[in-house]
PDB file of N, CA and C in Angstrom:
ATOM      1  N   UNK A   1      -2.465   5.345 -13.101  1.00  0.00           N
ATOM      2  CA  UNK A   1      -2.261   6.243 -11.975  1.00  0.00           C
ATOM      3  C   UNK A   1      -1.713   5.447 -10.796  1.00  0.00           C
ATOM      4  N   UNK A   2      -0.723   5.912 -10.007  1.00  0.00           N
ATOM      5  CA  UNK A   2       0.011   5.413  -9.109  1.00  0.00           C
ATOM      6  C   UNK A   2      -1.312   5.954  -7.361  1.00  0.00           C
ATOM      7  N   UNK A   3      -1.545   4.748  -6.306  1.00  0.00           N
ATOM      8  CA  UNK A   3      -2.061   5.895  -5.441  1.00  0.00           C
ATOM      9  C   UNK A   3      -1.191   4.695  -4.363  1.00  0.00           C
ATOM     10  N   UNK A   4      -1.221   5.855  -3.428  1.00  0.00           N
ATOM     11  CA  UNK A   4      -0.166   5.451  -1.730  1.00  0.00           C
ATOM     12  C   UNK A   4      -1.667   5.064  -0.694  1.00  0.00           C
ATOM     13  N   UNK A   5      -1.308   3.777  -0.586  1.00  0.00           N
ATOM     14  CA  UNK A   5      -2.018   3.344   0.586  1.00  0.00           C
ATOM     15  C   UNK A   5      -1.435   3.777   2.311  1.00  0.00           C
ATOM     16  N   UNK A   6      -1.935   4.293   3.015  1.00  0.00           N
ATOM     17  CA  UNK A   6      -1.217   4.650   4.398  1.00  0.00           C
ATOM     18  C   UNK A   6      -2.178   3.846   5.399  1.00  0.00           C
ATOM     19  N   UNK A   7      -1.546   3.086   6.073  1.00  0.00           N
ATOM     20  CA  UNK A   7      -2.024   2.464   7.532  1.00  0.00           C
ATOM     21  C   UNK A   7      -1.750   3.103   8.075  1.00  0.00           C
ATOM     22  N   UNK A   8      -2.287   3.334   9.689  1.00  0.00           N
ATOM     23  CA  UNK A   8      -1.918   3.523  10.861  1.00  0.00           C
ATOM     24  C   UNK A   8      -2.299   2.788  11.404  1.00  0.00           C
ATOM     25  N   UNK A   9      -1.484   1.986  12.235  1.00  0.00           N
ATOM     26  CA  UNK A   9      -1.155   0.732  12.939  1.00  0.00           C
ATOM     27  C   UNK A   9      -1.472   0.623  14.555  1.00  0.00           C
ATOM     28  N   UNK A  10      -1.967  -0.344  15.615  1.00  0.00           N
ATOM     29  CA  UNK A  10      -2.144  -0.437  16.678  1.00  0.00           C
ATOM     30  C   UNK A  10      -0.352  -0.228  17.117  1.00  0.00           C
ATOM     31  N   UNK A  11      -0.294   0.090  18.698  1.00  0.00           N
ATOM     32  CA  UNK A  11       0.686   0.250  19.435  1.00  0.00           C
ATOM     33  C   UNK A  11       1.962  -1.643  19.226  1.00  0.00           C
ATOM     34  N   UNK A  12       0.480  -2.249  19.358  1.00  0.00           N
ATOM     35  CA  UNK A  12       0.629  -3.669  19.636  1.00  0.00           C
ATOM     36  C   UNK A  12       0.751  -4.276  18.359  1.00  0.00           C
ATOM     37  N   UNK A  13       0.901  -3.795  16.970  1.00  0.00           N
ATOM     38  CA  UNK A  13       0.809  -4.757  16.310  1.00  0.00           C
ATOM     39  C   UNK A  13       2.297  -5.497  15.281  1.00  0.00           C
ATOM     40  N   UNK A  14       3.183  -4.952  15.979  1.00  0.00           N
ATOM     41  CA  UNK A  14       4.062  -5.866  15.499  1.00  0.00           C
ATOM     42  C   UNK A  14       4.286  -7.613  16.094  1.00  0.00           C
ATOM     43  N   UNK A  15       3.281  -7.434  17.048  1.00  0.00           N
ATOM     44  CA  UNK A  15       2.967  -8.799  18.062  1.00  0.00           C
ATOM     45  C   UNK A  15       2.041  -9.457  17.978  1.00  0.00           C
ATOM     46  N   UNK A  16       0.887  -8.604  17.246  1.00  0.00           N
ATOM     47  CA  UNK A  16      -0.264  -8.877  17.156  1.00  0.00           C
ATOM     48  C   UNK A  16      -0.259  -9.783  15.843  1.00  0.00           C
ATOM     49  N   UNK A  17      -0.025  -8.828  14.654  1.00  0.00           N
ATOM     50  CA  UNK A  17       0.272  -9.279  13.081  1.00  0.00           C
ATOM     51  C   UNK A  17       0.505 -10.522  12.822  1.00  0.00           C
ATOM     52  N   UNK A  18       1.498 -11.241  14.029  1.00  0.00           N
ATOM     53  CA  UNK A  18       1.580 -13.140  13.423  1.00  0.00           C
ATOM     54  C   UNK A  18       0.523 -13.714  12.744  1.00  0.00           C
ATOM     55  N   UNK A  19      -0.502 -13.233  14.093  1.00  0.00           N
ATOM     56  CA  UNK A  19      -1.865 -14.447  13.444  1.00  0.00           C
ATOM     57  C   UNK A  19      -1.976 -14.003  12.354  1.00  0.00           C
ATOM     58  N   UNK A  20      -2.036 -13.112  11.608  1.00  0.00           N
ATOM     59  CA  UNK A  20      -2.986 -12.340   9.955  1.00  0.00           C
ATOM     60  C   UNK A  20      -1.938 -12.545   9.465  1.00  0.00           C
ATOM     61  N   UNK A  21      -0.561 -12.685   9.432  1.00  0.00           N
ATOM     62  CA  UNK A  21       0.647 -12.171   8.797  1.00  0.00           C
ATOM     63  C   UNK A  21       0.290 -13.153   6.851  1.00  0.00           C
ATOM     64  N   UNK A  22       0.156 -14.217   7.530  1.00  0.00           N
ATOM     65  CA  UNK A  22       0.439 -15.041   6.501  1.00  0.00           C
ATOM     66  C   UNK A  22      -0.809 -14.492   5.465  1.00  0.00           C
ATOM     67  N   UNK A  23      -2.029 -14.586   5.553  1.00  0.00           N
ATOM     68  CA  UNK A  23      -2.946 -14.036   5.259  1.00  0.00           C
ATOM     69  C   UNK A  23      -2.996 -12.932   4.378  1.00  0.00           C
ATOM     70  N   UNK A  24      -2.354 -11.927   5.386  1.00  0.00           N
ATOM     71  CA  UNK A  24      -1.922 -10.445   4.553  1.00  0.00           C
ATOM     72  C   UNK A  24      -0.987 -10.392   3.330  1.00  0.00           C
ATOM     73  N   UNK A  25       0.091 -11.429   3.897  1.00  0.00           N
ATOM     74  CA  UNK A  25       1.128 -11.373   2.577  1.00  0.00           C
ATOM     75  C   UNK A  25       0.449 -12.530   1.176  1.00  0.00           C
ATOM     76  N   UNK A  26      -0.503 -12.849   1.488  1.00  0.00           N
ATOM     77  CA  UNK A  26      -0.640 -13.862   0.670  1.00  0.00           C
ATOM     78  C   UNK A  26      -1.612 -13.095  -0.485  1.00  0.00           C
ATOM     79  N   UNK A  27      -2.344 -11.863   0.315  1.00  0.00           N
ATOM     80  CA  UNK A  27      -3.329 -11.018  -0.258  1.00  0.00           C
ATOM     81  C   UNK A  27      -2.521 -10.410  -0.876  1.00  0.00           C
ATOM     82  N   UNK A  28      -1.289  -9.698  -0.419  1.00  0.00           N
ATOM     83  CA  UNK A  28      -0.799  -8.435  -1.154  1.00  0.00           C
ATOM     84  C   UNK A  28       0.496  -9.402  -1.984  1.00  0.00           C
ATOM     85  N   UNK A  29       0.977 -10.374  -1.881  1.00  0.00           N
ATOM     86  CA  UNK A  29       1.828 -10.844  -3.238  1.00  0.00           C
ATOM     87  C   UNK A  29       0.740 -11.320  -4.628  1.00  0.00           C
ATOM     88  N   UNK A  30      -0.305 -11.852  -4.395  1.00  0.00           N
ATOM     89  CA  UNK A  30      -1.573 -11.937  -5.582  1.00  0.00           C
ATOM     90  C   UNK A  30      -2.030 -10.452  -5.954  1.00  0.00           C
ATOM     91  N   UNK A  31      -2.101  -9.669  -5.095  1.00  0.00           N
ATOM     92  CA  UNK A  31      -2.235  -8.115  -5.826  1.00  0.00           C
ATOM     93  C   UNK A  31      -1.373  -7.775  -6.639  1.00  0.00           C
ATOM     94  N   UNK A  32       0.470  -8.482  -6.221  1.00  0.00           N
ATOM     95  CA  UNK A  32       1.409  -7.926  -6.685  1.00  0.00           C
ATOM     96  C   UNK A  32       1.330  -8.793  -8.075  1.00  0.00           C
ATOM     97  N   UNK A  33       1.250  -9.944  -8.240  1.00  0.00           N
ATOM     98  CA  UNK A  33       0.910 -10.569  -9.553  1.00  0.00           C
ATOM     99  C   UNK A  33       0.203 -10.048 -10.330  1.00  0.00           C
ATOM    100  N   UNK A  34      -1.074  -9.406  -9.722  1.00  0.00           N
ATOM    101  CA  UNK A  34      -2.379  -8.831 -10.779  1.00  0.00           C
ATOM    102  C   UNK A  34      -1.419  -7.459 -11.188  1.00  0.00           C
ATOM    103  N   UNK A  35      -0.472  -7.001 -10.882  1.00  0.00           N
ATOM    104  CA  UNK A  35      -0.307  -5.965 -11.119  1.00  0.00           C
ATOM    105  C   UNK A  35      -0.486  -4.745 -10.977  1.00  0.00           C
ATOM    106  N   UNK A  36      -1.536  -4.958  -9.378  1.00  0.00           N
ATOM    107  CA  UNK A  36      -1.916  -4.004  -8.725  1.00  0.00           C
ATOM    108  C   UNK A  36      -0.742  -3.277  -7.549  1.00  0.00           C
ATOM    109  N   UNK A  37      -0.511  -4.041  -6.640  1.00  0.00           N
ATOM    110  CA  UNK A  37       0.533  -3.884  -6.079  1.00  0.00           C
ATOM    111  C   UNK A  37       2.066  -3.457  -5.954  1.00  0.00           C
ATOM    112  N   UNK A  38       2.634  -2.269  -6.343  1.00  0.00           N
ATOM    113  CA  UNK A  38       3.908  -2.008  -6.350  1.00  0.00           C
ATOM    114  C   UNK A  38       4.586  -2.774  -5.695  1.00  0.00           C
ATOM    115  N   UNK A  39       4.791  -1.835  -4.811  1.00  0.00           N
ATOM    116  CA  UNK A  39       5.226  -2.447  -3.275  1.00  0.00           C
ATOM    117  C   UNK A  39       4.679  -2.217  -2.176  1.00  0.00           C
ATOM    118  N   UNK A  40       5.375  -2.538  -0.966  1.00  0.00           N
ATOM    119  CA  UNK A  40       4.586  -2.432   0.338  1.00  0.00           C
ATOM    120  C   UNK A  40       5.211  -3.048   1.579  1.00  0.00           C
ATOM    121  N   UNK A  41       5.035  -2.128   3.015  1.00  0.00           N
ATOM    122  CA  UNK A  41       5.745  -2.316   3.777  1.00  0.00           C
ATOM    123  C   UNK A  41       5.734  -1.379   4.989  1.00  0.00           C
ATOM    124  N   UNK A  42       5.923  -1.982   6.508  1.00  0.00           N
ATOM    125  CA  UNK A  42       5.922  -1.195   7.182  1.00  0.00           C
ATOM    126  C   UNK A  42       6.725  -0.165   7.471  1.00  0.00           C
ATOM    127  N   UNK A  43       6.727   0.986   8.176  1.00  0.00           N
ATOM    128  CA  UNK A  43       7.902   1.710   8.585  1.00  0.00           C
ATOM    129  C   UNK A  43       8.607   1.463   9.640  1.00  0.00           C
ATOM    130  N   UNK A  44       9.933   1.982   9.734  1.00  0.00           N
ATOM    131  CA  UNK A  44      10.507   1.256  11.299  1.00  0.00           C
ATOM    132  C   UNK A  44      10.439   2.687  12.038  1.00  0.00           C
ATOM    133  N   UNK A  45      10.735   2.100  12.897  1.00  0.00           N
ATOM    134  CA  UNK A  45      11.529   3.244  13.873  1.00  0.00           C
ATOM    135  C   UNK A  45      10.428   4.394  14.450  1.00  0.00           C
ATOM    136  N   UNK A  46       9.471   4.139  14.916  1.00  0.00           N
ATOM    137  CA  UNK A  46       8.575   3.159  15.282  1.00  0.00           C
ATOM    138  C   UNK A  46       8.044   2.788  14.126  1.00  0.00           C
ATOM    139  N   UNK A  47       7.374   1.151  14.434  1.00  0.00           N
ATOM    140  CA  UNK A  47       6.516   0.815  13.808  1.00  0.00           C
ATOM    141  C   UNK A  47       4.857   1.606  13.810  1.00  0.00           C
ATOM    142  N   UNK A  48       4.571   2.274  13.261  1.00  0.00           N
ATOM    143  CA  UNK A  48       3.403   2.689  13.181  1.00  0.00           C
ATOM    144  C   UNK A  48       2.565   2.667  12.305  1.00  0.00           C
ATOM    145  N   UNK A  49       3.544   3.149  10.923  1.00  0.00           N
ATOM    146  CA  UNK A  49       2.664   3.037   9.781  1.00  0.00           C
ATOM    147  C   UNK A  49       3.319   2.038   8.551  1.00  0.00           C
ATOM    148  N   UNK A  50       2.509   1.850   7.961  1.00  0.00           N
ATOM    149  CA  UNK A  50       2.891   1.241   6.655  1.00  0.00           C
ATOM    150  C   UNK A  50       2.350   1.875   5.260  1.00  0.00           C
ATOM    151  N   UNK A  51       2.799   1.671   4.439  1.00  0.00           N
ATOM    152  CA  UNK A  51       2.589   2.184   3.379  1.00  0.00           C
ATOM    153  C   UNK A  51       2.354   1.071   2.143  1.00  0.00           C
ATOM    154  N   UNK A  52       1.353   1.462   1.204  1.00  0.00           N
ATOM    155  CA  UNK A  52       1.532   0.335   0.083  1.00  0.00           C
ATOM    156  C   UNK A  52       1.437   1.248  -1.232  1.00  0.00           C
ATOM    157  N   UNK A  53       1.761   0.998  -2.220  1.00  0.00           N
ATOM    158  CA  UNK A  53       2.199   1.451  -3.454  1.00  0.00           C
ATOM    159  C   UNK A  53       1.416   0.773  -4.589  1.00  0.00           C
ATOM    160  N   UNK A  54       0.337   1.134  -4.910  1.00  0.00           N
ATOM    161  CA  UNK A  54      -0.549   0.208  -6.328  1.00  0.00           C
ATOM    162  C   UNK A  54      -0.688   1.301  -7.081  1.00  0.00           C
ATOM    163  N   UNK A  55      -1.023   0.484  -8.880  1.00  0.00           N
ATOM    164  CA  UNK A  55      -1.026   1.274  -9.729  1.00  0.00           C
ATOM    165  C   UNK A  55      -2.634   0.450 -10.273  1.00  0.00           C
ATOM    166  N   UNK A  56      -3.250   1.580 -10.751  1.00  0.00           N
ATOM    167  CA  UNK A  56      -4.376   1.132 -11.368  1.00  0.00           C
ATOM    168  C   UNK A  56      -4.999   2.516 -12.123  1.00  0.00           C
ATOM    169  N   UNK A  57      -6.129   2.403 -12.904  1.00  0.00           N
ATOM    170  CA  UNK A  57      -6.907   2.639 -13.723  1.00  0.00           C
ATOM    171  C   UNK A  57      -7.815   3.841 -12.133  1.00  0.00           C
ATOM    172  N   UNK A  58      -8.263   3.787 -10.688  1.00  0.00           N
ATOM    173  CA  UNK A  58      -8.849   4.187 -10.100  1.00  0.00           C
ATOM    174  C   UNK A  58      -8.974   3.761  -8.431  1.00  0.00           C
ATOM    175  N   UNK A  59      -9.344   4.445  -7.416  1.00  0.00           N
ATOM    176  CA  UNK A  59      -8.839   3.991  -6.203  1.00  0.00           C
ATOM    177  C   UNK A  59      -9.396   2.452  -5.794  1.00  0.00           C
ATOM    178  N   UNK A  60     -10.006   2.188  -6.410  1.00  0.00           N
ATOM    179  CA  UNK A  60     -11.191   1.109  -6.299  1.00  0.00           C
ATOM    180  C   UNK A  60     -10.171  -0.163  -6.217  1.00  0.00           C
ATOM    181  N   UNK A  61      -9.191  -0.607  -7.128  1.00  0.00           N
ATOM    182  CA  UNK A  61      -8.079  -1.700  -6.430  1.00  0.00           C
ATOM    183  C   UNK A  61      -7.578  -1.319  -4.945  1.00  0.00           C
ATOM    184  N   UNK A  62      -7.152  -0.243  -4.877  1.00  0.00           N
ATOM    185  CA  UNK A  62      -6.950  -0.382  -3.496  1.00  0.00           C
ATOM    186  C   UNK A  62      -7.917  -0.386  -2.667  1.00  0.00           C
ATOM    187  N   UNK A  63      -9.289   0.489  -2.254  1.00  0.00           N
ATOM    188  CA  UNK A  63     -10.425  -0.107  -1.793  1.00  0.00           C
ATOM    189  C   UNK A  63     -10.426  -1.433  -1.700  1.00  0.00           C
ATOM    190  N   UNK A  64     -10.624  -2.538  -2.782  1.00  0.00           N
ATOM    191  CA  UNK A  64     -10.882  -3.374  -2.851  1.00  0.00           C
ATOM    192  C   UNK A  64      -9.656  -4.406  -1.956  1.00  0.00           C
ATOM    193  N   UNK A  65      -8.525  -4.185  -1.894  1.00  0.00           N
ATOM    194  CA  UNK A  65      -6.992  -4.404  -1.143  1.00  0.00           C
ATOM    195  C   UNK A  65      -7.998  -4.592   0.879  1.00  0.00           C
ATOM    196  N   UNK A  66      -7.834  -3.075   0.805  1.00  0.00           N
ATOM    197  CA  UNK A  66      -8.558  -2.836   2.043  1.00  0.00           C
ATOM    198  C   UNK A  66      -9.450  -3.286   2.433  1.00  0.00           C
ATOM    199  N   UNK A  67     -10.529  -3.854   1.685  1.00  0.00           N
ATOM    200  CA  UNK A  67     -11.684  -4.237   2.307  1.00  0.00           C
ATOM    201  C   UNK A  67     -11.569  -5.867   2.824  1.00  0.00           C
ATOM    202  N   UNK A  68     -10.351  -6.716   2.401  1.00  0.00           N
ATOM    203  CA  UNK A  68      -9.896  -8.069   2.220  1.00  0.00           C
ATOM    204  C   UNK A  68      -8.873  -8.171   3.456  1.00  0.00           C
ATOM    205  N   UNK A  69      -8.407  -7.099   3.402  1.00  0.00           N
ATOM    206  CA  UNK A  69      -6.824  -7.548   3.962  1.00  0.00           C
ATOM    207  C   UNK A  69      -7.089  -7.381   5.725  1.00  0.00           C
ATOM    208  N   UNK A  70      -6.660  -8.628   6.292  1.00  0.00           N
ATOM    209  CA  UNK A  70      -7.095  -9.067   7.794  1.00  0.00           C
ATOM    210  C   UNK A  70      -6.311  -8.068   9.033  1.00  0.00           C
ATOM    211  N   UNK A  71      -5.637  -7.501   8.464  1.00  0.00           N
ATOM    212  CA  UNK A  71      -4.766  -6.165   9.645  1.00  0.00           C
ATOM    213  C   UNK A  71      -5.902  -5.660   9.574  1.00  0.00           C
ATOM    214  N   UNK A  72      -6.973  -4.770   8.318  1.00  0.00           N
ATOM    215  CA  UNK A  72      -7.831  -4.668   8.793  1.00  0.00           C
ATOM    216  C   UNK A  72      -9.019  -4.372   9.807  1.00  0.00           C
ATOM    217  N   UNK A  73      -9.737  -5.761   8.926  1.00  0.00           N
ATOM    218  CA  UNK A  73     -10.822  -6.530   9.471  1.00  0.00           C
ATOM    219  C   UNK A  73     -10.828  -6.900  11.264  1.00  0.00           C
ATOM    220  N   UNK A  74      -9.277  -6.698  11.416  1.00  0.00           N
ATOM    221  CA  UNK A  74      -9.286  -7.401  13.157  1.00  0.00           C
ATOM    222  C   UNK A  74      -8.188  -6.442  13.475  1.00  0.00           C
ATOM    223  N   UNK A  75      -8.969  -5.072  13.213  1.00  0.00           N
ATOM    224  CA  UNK A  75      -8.054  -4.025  14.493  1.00  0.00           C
ATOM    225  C   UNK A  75      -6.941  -3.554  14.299  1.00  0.00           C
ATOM    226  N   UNK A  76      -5.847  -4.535  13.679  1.00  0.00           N
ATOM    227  CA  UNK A  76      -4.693  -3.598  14.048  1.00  0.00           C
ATOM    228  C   UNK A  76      -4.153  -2.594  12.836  1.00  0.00           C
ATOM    229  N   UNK A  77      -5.482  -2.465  11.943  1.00  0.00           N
ATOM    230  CA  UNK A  77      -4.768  -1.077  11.791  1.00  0.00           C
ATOM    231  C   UNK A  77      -6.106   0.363  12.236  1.00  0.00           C
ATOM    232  N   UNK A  78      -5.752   1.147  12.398  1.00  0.00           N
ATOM    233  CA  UNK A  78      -6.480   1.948  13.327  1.00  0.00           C
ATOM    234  C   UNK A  78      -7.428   3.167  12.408  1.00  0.00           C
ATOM    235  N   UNK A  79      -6.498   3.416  10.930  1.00  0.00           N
ATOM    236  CA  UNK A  79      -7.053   3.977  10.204  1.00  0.00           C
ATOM    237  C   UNK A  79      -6.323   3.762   8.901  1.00  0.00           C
ATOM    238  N   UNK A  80      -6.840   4.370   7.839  1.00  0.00           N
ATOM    239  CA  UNK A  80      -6.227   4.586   6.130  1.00  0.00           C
ATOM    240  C   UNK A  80      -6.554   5.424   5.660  1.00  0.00           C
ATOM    241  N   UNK A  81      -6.083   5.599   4.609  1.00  0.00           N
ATOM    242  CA  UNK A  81      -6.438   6.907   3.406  1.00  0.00           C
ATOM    243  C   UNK A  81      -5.517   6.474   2.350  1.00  0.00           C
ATOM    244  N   UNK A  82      -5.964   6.877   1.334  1.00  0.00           N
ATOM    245  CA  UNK A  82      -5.854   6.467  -0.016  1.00  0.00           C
ATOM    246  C   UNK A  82      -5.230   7.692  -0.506  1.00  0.00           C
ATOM    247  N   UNK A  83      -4.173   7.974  -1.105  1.00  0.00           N
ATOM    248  CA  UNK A  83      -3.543   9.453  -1.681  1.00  0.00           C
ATOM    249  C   UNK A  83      -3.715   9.242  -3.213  1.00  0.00           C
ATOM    250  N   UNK A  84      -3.923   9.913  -4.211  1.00  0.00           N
ATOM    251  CA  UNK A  84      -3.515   9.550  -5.475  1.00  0.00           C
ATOM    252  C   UNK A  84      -2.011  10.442  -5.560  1.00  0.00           C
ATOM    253  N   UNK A  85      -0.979   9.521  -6.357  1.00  0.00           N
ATOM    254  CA  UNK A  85       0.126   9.882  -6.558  1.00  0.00           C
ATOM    255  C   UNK A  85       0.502  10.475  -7.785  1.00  0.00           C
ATOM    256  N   UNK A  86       0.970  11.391  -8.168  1.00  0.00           N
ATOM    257  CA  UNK A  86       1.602  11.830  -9.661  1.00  0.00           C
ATOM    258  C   UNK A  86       2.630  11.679 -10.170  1.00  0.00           C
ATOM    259  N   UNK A  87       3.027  10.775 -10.193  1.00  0.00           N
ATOM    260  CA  UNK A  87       4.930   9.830 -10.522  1.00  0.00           C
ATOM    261  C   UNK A  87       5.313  10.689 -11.622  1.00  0.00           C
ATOM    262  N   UNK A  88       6.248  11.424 -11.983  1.00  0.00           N
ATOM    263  CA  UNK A  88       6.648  12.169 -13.087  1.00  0.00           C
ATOM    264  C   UNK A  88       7.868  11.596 -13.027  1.00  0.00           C
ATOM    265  N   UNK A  89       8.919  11.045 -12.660  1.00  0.00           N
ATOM    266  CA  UNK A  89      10.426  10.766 -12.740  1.00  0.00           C
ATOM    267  C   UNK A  89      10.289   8.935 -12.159  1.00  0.00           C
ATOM    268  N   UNK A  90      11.179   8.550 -13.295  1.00  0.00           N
ATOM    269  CA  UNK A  90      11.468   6.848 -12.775  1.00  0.00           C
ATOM    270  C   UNK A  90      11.208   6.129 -14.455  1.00  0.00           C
ATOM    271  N   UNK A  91      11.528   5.139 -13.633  1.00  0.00           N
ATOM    272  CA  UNK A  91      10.770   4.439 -15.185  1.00  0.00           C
ATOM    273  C   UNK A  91       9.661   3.759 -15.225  1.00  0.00           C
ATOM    274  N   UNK A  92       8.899   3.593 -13.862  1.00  0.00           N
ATOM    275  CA  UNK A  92       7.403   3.406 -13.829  1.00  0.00           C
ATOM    276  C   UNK A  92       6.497   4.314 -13.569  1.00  0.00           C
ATOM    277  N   UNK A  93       7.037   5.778 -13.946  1.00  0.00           N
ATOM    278  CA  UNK A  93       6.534   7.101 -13.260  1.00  0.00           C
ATOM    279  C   UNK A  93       5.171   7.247 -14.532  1.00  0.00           C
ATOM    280  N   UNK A  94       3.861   6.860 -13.874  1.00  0.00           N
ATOM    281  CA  UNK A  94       2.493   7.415 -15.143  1.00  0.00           C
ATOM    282  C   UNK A  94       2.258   8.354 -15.704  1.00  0.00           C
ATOM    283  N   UNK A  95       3.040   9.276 -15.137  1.00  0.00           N
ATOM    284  CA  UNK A  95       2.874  10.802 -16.103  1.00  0.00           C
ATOM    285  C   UNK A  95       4.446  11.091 -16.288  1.00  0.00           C
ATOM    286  N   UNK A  96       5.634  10.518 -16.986  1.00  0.00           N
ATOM    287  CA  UNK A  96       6.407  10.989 -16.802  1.00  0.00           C
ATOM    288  C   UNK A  96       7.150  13.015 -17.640  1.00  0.00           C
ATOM    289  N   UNK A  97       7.915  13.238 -17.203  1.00  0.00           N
ATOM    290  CA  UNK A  97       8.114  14.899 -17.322  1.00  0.00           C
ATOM    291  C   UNK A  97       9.533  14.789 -17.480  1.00  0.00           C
ATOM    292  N   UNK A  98       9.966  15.109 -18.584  1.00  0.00           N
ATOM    293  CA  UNK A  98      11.221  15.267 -18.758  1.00  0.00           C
ATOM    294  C   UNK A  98      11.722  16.782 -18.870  1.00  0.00           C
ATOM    295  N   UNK A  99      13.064  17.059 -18.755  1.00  0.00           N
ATOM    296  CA  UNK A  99      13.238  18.800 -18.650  1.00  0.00           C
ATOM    297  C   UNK A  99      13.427  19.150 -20.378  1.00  0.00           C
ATOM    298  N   UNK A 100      13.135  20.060 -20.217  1.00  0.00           N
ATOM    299  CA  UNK A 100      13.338  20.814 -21.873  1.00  0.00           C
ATOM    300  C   UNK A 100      14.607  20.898 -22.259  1.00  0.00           C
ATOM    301  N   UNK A 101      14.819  20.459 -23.226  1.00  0.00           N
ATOM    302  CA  UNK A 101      16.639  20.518 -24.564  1.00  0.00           C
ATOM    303  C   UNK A 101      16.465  21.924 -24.292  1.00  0.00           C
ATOM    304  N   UNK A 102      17.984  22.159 -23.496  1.00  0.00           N
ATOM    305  CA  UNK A 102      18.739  23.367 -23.567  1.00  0.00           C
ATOM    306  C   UNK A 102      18.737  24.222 -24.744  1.00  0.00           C
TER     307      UNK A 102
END
């Protein structure tokens, strides 16, 4: 099962993030090895939110993402929620759905 991690981010934290930066990416490229981690990344225009992309067995890898990761632990992100996703189209899509032979 695919689920969407959503931050919402401090006003301040594209300034803030240096100190944790290294930290954070170091957490979420070892997620990306375990195979937890899709991808992941902030949004522009404003910076507010970010989004991360893991696939697992239950929300509990990402829980577990969240409970580690120092944006976090020190404020600058303000809130989260965990979506579960239903990928039907792609070639990493977990339930994929193809259309019916004409």
């Amino acid at each position: 099962m695919h689920y969407l991690l959503f931050y919402e981010v401090t006003a301040d934290y594209p300034t803030r993030r240096a100190e944790f930066r290294e930290e954070h990416l170091g957490l979420a490229w070892h997620a990306q090895a375990r195979g937890e981690l899709i991808l992941g990344g902030a949004v522009a225009d404003p910076v507010d939110t970010a989004i991360l992309l893991f696939e697992g067995e239950s929300p509990a890898v990402v829980e577990k993402f969240v409970a580690a990761d120092p944006y976090v632990k020190n404020g600058l992100v303000t809130s989260w929620r965990i979506r579960p996703w239903t990928t039907v189209v792609g070639e990493g899509a977990t339930t994929p759905v193809r259309p019916k032979k004409s």
